[in-house]
Each structure stands twice: as C-alpha cells, then as structure tokens.
C-alpha atoms as a PDB file:
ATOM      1  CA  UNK A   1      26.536  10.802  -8.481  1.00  0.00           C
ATOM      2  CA  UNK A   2      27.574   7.052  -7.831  1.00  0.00           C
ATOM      3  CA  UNK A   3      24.409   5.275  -6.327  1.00  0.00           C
ATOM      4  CA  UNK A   4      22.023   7.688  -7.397  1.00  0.00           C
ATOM      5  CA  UNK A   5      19.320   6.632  -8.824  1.00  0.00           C
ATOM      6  CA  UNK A   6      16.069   8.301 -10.353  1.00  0.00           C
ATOM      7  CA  UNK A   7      12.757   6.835 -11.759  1.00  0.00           C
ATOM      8  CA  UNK A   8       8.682   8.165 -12.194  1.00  0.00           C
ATOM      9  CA  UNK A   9       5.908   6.165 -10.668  1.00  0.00           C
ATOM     10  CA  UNK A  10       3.585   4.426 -12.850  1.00  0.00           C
ATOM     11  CA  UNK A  11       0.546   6.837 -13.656  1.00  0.00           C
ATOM     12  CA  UNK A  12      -2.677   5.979 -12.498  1.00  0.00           C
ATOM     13  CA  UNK A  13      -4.377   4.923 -15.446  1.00  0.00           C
ATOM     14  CA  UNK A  14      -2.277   1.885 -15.936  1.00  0.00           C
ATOM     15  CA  UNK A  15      -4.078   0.344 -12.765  1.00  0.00           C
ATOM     16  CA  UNK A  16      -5.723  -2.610 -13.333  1.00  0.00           C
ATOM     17  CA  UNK A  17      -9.794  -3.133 -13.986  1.00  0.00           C
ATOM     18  CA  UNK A  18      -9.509  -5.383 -11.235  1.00  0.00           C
ATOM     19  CA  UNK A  19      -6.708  -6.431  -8.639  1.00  0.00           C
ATOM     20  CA  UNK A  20      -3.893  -4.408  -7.933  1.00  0.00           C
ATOM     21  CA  UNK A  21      -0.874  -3.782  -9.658  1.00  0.00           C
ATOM     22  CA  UNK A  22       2.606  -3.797  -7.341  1.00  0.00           C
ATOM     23  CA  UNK A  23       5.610  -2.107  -8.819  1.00  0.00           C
ATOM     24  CA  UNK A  24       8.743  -2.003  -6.353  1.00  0.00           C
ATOM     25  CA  UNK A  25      10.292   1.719  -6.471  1.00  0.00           C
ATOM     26  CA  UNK A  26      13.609   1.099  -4.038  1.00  0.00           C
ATOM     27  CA  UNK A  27      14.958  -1.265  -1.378  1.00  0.00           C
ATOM     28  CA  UNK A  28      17.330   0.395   1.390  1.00  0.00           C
ATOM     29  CA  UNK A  29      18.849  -1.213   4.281  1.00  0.00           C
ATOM     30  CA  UNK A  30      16.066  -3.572   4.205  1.00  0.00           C
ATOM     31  CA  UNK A  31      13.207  -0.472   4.028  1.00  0.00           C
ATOM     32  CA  UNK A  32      11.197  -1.646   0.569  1.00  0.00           C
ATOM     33  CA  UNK A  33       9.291   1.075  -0.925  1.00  0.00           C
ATOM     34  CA  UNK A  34       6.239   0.165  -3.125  1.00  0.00           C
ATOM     35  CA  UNK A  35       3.844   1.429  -5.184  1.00  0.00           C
ATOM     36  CA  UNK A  36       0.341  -0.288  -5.758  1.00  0.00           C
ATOM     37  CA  UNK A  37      -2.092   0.530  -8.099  1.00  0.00           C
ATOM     38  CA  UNK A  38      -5.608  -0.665  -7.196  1.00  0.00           C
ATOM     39  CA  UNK A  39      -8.428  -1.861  -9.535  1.00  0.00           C
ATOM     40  CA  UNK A  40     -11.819  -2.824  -8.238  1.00  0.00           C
ATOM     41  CA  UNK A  41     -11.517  -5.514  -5.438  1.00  0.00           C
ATOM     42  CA  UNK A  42     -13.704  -8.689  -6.251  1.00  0.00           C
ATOM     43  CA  UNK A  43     -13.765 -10.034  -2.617  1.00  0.00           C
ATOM     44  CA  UNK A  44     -12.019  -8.234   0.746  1.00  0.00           C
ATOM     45  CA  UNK A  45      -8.158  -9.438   0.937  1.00  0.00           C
ATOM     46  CA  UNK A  46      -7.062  -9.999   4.238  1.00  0.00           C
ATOM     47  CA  UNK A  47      -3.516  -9.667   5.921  1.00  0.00           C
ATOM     48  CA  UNK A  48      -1.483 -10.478   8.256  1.00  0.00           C
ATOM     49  CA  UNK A  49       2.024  -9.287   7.822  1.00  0.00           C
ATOM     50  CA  UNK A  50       5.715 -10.050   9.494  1.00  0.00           C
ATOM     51  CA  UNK A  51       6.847  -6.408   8.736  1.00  0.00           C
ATOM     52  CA  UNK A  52       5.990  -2.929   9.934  1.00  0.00           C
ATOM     53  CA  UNK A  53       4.033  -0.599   7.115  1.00  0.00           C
ATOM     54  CA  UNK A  54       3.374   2.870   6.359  1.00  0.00           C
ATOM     55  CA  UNK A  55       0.956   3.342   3.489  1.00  0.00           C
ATOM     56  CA  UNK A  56      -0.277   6.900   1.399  1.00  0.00           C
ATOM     57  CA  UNK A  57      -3.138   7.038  -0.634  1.00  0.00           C
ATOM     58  CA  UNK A  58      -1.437   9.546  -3.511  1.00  0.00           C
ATOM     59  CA  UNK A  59      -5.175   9.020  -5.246  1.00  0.00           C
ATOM     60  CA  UNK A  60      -8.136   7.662  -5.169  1.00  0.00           C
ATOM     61  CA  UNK A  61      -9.303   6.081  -2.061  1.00  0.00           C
ATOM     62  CA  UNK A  62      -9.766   2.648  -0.027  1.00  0.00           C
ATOM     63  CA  UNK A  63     -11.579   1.100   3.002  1.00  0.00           C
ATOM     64  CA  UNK A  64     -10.017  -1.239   5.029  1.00  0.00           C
ATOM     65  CA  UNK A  65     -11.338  -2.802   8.428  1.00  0.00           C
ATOM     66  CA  UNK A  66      -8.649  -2.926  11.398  1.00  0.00           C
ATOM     67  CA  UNK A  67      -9.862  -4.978  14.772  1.00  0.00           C
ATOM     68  CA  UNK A  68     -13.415  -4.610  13.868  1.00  0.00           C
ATOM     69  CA  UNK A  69     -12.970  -1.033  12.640  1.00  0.00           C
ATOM     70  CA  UNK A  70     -13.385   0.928   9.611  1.00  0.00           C
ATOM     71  CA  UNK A  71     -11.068   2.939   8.208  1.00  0.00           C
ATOM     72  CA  UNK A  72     -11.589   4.810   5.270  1.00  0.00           C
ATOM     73  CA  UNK A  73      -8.511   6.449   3.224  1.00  0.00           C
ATOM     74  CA  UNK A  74      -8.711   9.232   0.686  1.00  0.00           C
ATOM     75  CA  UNK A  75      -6.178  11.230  -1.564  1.00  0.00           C
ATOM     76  CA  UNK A  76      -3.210  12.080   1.121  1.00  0.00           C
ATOM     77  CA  UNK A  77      -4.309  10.000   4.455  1.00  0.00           C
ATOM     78  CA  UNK A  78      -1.891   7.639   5.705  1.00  0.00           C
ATOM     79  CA  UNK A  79      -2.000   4.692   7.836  1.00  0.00           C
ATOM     80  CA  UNK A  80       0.766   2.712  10.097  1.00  0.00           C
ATOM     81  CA  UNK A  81       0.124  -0.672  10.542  1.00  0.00           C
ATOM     82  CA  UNK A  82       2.135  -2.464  12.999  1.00  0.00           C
ATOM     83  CA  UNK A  83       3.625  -6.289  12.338  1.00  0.00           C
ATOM     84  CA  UNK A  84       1.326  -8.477  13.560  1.00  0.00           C
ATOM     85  CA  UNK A  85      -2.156  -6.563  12.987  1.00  0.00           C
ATOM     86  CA  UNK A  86      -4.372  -8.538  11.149  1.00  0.00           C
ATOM     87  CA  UNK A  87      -6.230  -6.246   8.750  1.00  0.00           C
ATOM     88  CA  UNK A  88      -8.759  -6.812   5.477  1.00  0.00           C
ATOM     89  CA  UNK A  89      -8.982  -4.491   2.508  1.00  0.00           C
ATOM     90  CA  UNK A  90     -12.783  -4.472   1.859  1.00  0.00           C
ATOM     91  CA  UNK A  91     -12.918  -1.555  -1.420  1.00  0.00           C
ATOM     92  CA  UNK A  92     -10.699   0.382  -3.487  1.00  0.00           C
ATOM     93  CA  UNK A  93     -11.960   2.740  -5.918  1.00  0.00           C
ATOM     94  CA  UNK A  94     -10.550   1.705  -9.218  1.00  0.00           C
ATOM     95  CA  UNK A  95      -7.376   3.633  -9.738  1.00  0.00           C
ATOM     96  CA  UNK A  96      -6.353   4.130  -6.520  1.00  0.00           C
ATOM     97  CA  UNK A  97      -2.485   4.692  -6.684  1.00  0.00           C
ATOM     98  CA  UNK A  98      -0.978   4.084  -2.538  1.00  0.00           C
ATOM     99  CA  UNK A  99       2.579   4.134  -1.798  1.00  0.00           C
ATOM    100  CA  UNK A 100       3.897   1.994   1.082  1.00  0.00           C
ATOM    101  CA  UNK A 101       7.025   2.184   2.953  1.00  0.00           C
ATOM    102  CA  UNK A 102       7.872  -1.871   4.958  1.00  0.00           C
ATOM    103  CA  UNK A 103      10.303  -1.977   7.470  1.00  0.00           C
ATOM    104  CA  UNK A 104      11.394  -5.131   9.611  1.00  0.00           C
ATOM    105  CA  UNK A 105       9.746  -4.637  12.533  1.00  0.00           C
ATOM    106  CA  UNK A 106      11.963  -4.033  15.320  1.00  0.00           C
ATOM    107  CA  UNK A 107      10.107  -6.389  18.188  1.00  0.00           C
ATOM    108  CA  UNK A 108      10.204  -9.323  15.510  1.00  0.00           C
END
C-alpha cells in the first residue's frame, strides 16, 4: 500500500473555549484538506482568500455573512466560496468541528 496513508480527525471536544483550532488532514496536488474546530468567536473574523473553498459543518453550527447576507450552517450544510469573495464569520457555536477542502482557484 505505498502512499497510503490513514489518520482520525480530532474529536470535538478538544475544540477550543475560544478561537478555533486548525489541524491539516492531507495535501494533494495542491488540494489542502483541513479540519477546524471552533470555540466561541470573541469578535466576527473576516476573509478574503486567494484560493477556492468548500467547507462542511460535520457538527455544531456557524453564521457567516456573504455580500451583505446571512448564512447560517448546521450539522451537514456546506458552502463554496469562490477566490476572491470577501466573507466574515460572525458566530460559531462552541465545538463546531467543519472540514474544508482549498483548491487554487483556476481564474487566479
């Protein structure tokens, strides 16, 4: 099984009280995969990012606000968000465990 690899994503009770908590999980062909583990936000985080990303709520939940918009995520909703959008992430319920897939964006 040369290249194989095989690891267990962190469990959710070793998120943070507050912050979040990013633990890389594979990088292939320039795809990273991520899990983050979300604690209580003190103040919305805003972004504005040079790569393409598909996130996953696996628990917990989130609100973010995209071009004036709200979005809210719970346990299984996902989200694409295009290079280039600015976005803020304005909650998280503590615990919230998201996994995120970023690809170079093909237009950048």
């Amino acid at each position: 099984m040369t290249g194989v690899r095989r690891g267990r994503l962190r469990p959710t009770d070793d998120a943070p009280a507050a912050g979040e908590r990013i633990e890389p999980v594979a990088l292939l062909s320039g795809v990273r995969v991520e899990q983050i583990l979300s604690g209580e936000l003190a103040d919305p985080a805003d972004y504005l990012q040079d790569h393409d990303e598909w996130v996953v709520v696996l628990s917990g939940g989130a609100v973010l606000e995209i071009e004036g918009s709200e979005v809210r995520l719970s346990t299984g909703e996902w989200l694409v968000l295009p290079a280039g959008i600015p976005h803020r992430l304005v909650q998280t319920d503590r615990g919230t465990n998201w996994l995120t897939v970023r690809a170079p964006s093909p237009t950048r």
